[in-house]
Each structure stands twice: as C-alpha cells, then as structure tokens.
C-alpha atoms as a PDB file:
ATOM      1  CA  UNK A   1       0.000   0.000   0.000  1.00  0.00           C
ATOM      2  CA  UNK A   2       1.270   3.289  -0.687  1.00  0.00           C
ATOM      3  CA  UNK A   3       0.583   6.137   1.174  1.00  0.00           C
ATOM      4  CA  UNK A   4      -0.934   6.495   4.706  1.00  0.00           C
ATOM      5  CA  UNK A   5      -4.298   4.932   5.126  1.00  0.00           C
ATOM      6  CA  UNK A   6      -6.744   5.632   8.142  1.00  0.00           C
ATOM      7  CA  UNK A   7      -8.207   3.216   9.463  1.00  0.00           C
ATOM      8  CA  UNK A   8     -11.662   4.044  10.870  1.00  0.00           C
ATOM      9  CA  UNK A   9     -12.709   1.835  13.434  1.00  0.00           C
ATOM     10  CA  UNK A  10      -9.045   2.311  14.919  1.00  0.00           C
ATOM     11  CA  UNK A  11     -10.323   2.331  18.945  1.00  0.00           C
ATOM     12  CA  UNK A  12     -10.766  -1.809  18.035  1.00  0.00           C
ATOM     13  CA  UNK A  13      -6.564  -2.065  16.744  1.00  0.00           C
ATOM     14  CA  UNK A  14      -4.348  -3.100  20.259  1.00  0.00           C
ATOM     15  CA  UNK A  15      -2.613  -5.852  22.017  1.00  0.00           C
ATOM     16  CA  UNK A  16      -6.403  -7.866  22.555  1.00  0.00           C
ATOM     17  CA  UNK A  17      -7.827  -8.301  18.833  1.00  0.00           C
ATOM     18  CA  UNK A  18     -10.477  -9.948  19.088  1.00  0.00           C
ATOM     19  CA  UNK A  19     -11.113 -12.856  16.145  1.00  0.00           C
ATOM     20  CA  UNK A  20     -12.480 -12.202  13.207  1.00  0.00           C
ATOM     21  CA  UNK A  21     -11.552  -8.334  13.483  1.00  0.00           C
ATOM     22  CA  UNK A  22     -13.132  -6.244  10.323  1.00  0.00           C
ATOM     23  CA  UNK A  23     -11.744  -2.502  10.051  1.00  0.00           C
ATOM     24  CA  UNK A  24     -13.425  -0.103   7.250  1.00  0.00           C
ATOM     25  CA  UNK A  25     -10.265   1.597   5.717  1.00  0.00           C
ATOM     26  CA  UNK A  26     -10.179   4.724   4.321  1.00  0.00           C
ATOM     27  CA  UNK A  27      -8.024   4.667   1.266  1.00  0.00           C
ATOM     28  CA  UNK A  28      -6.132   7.458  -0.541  1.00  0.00           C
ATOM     29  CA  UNK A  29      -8.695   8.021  -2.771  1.00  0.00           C
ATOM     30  CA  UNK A  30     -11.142   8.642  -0.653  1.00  0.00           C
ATOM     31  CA  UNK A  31     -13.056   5.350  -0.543  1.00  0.00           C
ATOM     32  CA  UNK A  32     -13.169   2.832   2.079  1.00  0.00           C
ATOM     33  CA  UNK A  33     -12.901  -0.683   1.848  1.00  0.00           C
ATOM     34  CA  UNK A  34     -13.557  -3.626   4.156  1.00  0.00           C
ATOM     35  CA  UNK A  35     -10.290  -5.471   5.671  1.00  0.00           C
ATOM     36  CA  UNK A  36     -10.188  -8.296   8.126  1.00  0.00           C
ATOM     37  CA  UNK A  37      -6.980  -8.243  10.435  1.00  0.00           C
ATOM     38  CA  UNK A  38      -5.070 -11.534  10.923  1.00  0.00           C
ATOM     39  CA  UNK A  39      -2.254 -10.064  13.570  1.00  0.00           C
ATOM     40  CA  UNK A  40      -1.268  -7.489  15.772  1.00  0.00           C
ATOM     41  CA  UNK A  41       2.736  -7.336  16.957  1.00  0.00           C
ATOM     42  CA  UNK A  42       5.069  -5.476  18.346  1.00  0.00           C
ATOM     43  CA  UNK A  43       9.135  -4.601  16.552  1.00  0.00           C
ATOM     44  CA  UNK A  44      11.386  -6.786  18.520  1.00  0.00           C
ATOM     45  CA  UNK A  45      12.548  -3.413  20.686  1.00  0.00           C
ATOM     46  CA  UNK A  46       8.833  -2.526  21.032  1.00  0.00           C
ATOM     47  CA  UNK A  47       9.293   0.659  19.419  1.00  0.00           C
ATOM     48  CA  UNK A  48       7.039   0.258  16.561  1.00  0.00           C
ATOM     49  CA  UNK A  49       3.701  -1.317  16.027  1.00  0.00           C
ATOM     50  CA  UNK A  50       1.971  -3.404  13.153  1.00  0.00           C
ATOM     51  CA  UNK A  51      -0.615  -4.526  11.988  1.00  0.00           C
ATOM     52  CA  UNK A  52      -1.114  -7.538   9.170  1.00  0.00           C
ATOM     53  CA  UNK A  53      -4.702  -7.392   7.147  1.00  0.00           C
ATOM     54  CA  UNK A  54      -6.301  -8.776   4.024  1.00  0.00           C
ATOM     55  CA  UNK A  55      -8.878  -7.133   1.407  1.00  0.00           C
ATOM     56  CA  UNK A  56      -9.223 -11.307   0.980  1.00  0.00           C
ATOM     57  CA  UNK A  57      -8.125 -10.497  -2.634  1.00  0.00           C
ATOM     58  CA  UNK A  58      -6.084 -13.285  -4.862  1.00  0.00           C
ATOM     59  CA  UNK A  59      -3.148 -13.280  -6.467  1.00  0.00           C
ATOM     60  CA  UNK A  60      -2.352 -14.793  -9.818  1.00  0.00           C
ATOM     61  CA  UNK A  61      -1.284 -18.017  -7.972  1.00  0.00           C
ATOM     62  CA  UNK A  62      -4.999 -18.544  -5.999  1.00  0.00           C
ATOM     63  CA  UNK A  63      -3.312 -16.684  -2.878  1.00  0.00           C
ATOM     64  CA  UNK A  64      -4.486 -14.388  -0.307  1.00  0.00           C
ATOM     65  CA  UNK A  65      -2.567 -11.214  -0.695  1.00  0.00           C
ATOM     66  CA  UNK A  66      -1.651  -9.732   2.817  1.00  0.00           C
ATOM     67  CA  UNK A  67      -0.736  -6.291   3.668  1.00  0.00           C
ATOM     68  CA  UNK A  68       1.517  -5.173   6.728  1.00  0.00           C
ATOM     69  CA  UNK A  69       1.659  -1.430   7.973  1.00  0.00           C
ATOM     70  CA  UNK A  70       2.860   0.588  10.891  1.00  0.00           C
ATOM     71  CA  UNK A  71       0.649   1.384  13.196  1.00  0.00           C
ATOM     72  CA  UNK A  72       1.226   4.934  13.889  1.00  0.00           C
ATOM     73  CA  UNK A  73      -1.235   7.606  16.055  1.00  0.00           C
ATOM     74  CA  UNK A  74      -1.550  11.067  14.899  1.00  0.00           C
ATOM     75  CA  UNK A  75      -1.257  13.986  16.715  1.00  0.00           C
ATOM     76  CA  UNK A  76      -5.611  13.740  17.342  1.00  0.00           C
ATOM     77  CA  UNK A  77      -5.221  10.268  18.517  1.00  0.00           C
ATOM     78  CA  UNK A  78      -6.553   8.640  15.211  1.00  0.00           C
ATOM     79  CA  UNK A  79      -5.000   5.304  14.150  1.00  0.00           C
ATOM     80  CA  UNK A  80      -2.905   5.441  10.577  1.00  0.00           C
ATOM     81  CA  UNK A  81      -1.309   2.884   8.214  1.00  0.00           C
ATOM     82  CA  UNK A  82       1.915   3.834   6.963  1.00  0.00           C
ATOM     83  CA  UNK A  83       3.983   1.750   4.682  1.00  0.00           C
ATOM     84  CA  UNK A  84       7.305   0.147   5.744  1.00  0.00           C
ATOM     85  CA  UNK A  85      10.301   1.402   3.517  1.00  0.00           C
ATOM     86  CA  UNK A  86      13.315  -0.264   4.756  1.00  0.00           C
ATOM     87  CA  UNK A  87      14.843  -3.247   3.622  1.00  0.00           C
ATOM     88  CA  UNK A  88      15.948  -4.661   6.980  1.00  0.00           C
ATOM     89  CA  UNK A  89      12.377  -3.359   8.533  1.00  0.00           C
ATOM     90  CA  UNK A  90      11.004  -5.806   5.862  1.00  0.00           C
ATOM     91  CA  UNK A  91      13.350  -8.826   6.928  1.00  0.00           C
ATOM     92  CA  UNK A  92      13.022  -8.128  10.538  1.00  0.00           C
ATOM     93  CA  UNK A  93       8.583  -8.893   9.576  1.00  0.00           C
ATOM     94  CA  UNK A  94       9.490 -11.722   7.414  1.00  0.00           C
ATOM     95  CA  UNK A  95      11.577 -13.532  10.173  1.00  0.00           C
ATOM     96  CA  UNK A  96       8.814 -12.608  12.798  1.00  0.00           C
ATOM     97  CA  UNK A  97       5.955 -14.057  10.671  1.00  0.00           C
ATOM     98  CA  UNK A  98       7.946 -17.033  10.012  1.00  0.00           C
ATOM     99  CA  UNK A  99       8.371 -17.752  13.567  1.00  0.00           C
ATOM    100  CA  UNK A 100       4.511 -17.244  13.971  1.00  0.00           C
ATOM    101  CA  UNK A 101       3.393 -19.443  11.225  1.00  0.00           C
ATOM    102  CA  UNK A 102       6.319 -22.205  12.718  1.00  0.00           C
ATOM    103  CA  UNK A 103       4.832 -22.011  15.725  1.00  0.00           C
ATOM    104  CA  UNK A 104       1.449 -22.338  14.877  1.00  0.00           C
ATOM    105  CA  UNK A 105       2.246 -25.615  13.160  1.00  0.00           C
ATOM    106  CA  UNK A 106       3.429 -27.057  16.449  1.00  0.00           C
ATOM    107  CA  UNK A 107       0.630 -26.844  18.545  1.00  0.00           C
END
C-alpha cells in the first residue's frame, strides 16, 4: 500500500484483537474498503507497532494477498497505516511471521 491509510474503526486495533476483526479503511482516494486483520505485533525493541490485514483479494497463484503497515497515532489520537520502507524493517517482519506461522504448526 502506498501512502498512509486511516483506518476508521481504529479504537478496536491493540494488544487484545479480538477474532475475526473487520476494520473499514479509508483509502487514498477517498473510498473505504472492508479489511479483516489476521495479527497485531510489536518490533522486537517494542518501538514500533503493526498490523497484518487482508482485502481477501487473490493473487495470480490462488493466494491471499496480505498487507503489513505501521501502526502509527496522529497527533488527534486517530490510528494510521503507513507503509514500511526499509529493507531490513522488511526482513526483521518476514523472520517474525515465520516464527509465527512455525509455531502455529506445532501446537
């Protein structure tokens, strides 16, 4: 996603997502669109917060396509998406989300 996207039913976003989470989004051009959240998680420091969600769209291989943003709170206390630019920000999600998913096999 490019850009910085509010999300509009942001008071639901934190540490105790409930299942099933849906979150209207407003997008950059103005429209909103219906995402369901699949995780809420914390950088490794705990400086940064993110949040992974689907539009439940496919790609050309029959897959999900998932989006992960920063969680970031403007200076009015509204909840925004921003994208994640960095190369080792992107590895450092990758390597988290491949723990997860490990995990989540084991039990």
């Amino acid at each position: 996603m490019k850009g910085t996207i509010t999300l509009v039913d942001a008071e639901q976003i934190g540490p105790q997502l409930e299942r099933n989470l849906k979150i209207d989004v407003l997008m950059n051009d103005g429209s909103k669109k219906e995402a369901k959240v699949l995780l809420f998680f914390q950088s490794d420091d705990g400086t940064k917060e993110y949040v992974t969600y689907t539009f439940e769209e496919k790609d050309k291989n029959d897959l999900v396509v998932l989006y992960t943003s920063i969680l970031l709170e403007d200076k009015n206390g509204e909840k925004q998406l921003a994208d994640i630019e960095s190369e080792d920000e992107w590895k450092q999600i990758k390597d988290f989300m491949r723990r997860e998913i490990s995990l989540g096999r084991e039990e």
